[in-house]
PDB file of N, CA and C in Angstrom:
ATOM      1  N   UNK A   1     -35.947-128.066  14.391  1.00  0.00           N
ATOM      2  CA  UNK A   1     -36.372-128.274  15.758  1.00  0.00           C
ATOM      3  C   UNK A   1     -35.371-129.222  16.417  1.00  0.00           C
ATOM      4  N   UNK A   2     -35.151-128.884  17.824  1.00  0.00           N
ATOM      5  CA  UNK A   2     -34.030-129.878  18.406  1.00  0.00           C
ATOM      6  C   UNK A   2     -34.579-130.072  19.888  1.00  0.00           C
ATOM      7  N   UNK A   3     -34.089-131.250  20.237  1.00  0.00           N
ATOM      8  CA  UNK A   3     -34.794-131.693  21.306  1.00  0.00           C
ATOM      9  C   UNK A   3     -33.501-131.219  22.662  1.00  0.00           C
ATOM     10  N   UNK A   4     -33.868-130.381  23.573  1.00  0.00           N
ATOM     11  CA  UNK A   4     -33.088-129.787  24.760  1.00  0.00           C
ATOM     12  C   UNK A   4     -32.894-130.797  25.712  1.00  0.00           C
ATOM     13  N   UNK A   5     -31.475-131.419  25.524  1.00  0.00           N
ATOM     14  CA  UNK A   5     -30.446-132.487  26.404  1.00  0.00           C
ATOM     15  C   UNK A   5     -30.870-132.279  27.842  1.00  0.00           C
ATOM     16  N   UNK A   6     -30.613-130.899  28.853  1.00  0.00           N
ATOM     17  CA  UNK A   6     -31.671-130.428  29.776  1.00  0.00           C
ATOM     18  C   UNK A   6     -33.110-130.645  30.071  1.00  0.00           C
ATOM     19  N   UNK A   7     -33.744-129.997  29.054  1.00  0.00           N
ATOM     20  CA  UNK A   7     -34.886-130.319  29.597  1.00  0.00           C
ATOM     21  C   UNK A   7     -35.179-131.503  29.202  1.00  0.00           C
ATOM     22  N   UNK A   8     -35.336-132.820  27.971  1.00  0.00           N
ATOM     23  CA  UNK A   8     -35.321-134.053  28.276  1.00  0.00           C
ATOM     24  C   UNK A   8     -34.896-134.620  29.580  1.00  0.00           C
ATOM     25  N   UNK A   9     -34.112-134.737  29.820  1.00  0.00           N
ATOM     26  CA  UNK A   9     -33.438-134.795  30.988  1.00  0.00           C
ATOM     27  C   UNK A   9     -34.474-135.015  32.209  1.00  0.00           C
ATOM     28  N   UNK A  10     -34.589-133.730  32.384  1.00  0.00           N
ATOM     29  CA  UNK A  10     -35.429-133.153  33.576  1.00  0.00           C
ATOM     30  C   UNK A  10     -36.998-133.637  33.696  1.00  0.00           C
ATOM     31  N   UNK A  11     -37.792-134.074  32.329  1.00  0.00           N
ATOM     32  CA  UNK A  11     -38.904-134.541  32.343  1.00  0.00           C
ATOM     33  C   UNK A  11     -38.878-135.987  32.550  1.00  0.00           C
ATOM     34  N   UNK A  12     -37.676-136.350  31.936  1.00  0.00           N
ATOM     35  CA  UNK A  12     -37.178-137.806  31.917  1.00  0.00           C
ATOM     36  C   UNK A  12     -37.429-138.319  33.516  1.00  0.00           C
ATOM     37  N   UNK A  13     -36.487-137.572  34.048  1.00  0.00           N
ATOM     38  CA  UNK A  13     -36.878-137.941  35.653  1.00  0.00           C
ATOM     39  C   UNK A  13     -37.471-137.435  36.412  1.00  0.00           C
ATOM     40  N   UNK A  14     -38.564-136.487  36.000  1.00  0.00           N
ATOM     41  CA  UNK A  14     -39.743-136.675  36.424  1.00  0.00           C
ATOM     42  C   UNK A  14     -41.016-137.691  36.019  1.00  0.00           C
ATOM     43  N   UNK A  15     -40.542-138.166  35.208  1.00  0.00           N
ATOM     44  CA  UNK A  15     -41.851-138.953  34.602  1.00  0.00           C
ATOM     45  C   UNK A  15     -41.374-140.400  35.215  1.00  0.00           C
ATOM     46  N   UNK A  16     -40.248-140.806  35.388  1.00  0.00           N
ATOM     47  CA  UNK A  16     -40.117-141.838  35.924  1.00  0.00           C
ATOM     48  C   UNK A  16     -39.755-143.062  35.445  1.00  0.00           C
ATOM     49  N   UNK A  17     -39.580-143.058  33.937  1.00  0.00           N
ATOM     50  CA  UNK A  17     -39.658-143.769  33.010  1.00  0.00           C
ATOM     51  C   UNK A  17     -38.045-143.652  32.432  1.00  0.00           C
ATOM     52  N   UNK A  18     -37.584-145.328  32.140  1.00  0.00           N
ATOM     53  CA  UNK A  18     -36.429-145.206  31.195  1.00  0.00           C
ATOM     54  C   UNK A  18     -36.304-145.018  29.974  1.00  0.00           C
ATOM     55  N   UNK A  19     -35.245-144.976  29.146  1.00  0.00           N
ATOM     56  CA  UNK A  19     -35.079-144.674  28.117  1.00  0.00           C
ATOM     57  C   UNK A  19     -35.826-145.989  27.379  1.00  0.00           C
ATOM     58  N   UNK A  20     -35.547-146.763  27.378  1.00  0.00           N
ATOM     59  CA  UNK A  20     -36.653-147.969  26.812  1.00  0.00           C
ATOM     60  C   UNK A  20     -37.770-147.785  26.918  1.00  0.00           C
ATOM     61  N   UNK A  21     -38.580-147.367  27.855  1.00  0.00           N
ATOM     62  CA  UNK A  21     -39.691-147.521  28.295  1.00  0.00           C
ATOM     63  C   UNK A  21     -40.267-145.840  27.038  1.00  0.00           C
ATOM     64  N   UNK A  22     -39.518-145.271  27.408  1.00  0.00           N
ATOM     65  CA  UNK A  22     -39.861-143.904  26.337  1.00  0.00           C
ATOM     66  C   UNK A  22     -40.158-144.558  25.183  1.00  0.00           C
ATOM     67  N   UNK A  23     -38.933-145.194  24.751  1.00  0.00           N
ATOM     68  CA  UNK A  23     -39.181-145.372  23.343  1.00  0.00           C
ATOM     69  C   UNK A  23     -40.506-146.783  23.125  1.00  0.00           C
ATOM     70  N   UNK A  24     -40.630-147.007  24.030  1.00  0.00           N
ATOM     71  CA  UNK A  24     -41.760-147.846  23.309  1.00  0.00           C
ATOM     72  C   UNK A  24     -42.875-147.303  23.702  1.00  0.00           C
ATOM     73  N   UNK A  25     -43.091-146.693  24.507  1.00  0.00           N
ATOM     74  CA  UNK A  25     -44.147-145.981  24.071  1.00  0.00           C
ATOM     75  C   UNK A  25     -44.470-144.704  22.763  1.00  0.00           C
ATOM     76  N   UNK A  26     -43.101-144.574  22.552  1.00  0.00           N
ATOM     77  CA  UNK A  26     -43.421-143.964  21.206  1.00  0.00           C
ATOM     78  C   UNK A  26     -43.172-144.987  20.199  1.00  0.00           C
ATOM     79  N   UNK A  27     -43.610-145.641  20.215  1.00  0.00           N
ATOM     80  CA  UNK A  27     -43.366-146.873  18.941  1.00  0.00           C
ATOM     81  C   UNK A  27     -42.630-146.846  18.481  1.00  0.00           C
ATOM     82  N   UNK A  28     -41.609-146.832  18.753  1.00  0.00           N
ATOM     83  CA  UNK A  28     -39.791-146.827  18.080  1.00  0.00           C
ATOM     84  C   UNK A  28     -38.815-147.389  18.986  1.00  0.00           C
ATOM     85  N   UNK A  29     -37.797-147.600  18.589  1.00  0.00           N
ATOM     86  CA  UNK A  29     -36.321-148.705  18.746  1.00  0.00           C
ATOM     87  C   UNK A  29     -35.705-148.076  19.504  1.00  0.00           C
ATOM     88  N   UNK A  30     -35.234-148.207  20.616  1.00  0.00           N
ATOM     89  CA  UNK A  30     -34.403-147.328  21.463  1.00  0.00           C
ATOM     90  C   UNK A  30     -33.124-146.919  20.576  1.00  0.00           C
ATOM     91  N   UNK A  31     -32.979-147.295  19.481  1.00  0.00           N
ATOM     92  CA  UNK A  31     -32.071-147.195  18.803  1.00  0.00           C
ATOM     93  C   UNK A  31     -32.055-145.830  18.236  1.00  0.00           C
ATOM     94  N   UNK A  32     -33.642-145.706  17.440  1.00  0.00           N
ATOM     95  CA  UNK A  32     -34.110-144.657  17.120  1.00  0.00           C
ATOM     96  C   UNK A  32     -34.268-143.502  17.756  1.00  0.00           C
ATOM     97  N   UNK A  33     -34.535-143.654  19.256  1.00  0.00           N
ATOM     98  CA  UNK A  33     -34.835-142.203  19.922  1.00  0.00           C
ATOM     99  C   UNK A  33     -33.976-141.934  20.418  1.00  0.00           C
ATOM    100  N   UNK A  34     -32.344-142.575  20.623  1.00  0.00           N
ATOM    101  CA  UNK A  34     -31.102-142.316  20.512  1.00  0.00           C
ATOM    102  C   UNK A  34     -30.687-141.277  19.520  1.00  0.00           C
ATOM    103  N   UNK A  35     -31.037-141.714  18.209  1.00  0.00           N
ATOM    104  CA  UNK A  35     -31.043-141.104  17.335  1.00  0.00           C
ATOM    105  C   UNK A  35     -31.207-139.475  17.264  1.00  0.00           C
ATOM    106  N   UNK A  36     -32.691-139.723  17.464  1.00  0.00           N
ATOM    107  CA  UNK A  36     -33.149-138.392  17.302  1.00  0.00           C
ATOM    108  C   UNK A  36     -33.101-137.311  18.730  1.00  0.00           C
ATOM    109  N   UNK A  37     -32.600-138.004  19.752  1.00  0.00           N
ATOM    110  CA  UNK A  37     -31.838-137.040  20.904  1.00  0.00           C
ATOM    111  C   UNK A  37     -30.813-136.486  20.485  1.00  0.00           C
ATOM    112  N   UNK A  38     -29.504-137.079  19.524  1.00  0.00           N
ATOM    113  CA  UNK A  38     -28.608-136.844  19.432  1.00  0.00           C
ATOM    114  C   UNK A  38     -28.150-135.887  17.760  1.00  0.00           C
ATOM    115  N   UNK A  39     -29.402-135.779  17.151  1.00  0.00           N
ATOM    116  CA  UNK A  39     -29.601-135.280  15.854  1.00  0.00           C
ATOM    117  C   UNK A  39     -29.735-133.416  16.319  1.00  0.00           C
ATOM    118  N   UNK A  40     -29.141-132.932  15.135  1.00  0.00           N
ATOM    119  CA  UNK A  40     -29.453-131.615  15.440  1.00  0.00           C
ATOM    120  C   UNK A  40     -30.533-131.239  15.199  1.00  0.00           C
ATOM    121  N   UNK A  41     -31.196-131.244  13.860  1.00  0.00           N
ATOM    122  CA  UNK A  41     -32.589-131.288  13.514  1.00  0.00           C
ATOM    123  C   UNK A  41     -33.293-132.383  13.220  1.00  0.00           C
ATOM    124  N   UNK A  42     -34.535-132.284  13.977  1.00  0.00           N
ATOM    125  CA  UNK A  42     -35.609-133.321  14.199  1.00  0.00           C
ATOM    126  C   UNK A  42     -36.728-133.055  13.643  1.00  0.00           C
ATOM    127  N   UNK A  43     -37.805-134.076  12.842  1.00  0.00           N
ATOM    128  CA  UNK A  43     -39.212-133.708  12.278  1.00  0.00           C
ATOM    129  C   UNK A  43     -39.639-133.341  13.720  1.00  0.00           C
ATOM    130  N   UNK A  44     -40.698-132.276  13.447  1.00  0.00           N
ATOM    131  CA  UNK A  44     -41.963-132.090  14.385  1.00  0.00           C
ATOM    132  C   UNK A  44     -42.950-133.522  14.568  1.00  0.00           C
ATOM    133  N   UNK A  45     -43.007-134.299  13.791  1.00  0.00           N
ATOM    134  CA  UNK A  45     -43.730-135.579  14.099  1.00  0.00           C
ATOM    135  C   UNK A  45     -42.430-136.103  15.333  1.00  0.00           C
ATOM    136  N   UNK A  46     -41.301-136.036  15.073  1.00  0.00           N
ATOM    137  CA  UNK A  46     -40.479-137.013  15.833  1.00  0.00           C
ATOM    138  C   UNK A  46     -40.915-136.661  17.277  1.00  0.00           C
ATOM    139  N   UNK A  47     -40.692-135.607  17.329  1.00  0.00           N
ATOM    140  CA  UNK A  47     -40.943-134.685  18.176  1.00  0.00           C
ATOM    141  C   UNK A  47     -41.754-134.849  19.325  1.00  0.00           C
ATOM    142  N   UNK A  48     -43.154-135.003  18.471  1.00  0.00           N
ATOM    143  CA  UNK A  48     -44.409-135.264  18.868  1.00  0.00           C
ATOM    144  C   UNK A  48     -44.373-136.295  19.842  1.00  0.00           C
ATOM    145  N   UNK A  49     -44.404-137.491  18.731  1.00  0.00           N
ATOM    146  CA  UNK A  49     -43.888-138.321  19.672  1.00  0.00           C
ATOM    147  C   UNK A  49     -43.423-139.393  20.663  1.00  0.00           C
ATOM    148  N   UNK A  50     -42.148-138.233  21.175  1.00  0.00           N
ATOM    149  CA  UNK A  50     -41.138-138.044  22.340  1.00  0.00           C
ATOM    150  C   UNK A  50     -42.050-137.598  23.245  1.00  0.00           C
ATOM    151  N   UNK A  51     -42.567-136.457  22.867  1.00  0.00           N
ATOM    152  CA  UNK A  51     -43.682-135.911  23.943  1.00  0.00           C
ATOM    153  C   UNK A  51     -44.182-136.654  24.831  1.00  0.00           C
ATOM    154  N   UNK A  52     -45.866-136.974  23.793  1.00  0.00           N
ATOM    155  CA  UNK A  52     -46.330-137.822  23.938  1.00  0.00           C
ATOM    156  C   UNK A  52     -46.408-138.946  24.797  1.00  0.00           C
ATOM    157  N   UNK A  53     -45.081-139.680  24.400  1.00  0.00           N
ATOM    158  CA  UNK A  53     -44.371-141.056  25.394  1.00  0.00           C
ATOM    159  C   UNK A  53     -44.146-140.469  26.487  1.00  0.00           C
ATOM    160  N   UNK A  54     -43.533-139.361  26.920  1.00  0.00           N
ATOM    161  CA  UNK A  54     -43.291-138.755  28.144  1.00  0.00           C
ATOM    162  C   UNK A  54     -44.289-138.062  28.976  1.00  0.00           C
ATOM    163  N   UNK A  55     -45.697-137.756  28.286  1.00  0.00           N
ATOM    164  CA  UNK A  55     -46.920-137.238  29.063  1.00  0.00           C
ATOM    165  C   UNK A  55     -46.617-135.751  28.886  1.00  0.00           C
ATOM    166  N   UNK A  56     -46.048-135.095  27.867  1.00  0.00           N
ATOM    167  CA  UNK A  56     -45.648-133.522  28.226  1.00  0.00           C
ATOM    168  C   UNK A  56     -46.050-132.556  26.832  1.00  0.00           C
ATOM    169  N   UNK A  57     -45.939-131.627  26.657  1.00  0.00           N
ATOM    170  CA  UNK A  57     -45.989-130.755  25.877  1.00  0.00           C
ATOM    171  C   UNK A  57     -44.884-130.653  24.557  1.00  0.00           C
ATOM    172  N   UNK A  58     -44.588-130.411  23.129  1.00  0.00           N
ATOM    173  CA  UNK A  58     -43.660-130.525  22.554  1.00  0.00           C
ATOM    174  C   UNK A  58     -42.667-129.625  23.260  1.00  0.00           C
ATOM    175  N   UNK A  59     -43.249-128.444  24.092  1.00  0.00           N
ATOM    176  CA  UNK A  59     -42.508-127.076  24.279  1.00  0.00           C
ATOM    177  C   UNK A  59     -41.269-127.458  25.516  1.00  0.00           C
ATOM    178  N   UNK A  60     -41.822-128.590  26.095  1.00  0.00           N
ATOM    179  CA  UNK A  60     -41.060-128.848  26.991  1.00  0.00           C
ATOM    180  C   UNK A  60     -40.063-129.584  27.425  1.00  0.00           C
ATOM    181  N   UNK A  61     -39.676-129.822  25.999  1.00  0.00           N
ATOM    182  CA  UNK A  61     -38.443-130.802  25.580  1.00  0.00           C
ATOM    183  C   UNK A  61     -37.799-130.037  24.361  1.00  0.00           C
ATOM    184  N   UNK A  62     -38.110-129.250  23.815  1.00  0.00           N
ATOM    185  CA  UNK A  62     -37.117-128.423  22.618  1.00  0.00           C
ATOM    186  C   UNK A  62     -36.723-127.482  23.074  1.00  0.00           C
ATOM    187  N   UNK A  63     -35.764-126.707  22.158  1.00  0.00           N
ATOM    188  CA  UNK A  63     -35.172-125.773  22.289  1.00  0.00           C
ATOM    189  C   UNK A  63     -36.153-124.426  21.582  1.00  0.00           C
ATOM    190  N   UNK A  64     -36.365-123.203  22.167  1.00  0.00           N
ATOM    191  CA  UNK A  64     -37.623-122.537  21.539  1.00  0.00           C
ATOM    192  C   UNK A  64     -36.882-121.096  20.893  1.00  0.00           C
ATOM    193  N   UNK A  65     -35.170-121.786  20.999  1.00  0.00           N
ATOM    194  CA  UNK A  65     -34.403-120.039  20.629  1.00  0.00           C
ATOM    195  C   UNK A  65     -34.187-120.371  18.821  1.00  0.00           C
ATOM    196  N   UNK A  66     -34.935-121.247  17.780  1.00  0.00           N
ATOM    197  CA  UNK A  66     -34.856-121.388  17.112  1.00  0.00           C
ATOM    198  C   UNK A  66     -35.334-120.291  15.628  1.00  0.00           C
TER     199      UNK A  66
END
């Protein structure tokens, strides 16, 4: 599973929220969700969440041509 640079992106600024602010609401290190933006494959928990912190669906931050 990989998280779509685009659509992150696009929810990112819709939700209104920075990259810090993401990651603490997913209980992790901005260090970490650096990480796993920039990873090719990601757990489905990671996943989750990213979501989650962002108010959205898993579907709407991955890539679904997998």
């Amino acid at each position: 599973m990989t998280i779509n640079d685009k659509k992150f992106n696009i929810v990112l600024a819709n939700s209104g929220l920075t990259i810090k602010e993401v990651a603490e609401r997913a209980e992790m290190s901005r260090t970490r969700l650096n990480m796993i933006l920039n990873q090719k494959r990601v757990t489905p928990q990671a996943v989750g969440r990213v979501a989650r912190a962002l108010g959205v669906r898993t579907e709407e931050i991955i890539d679904m041509e997998e």
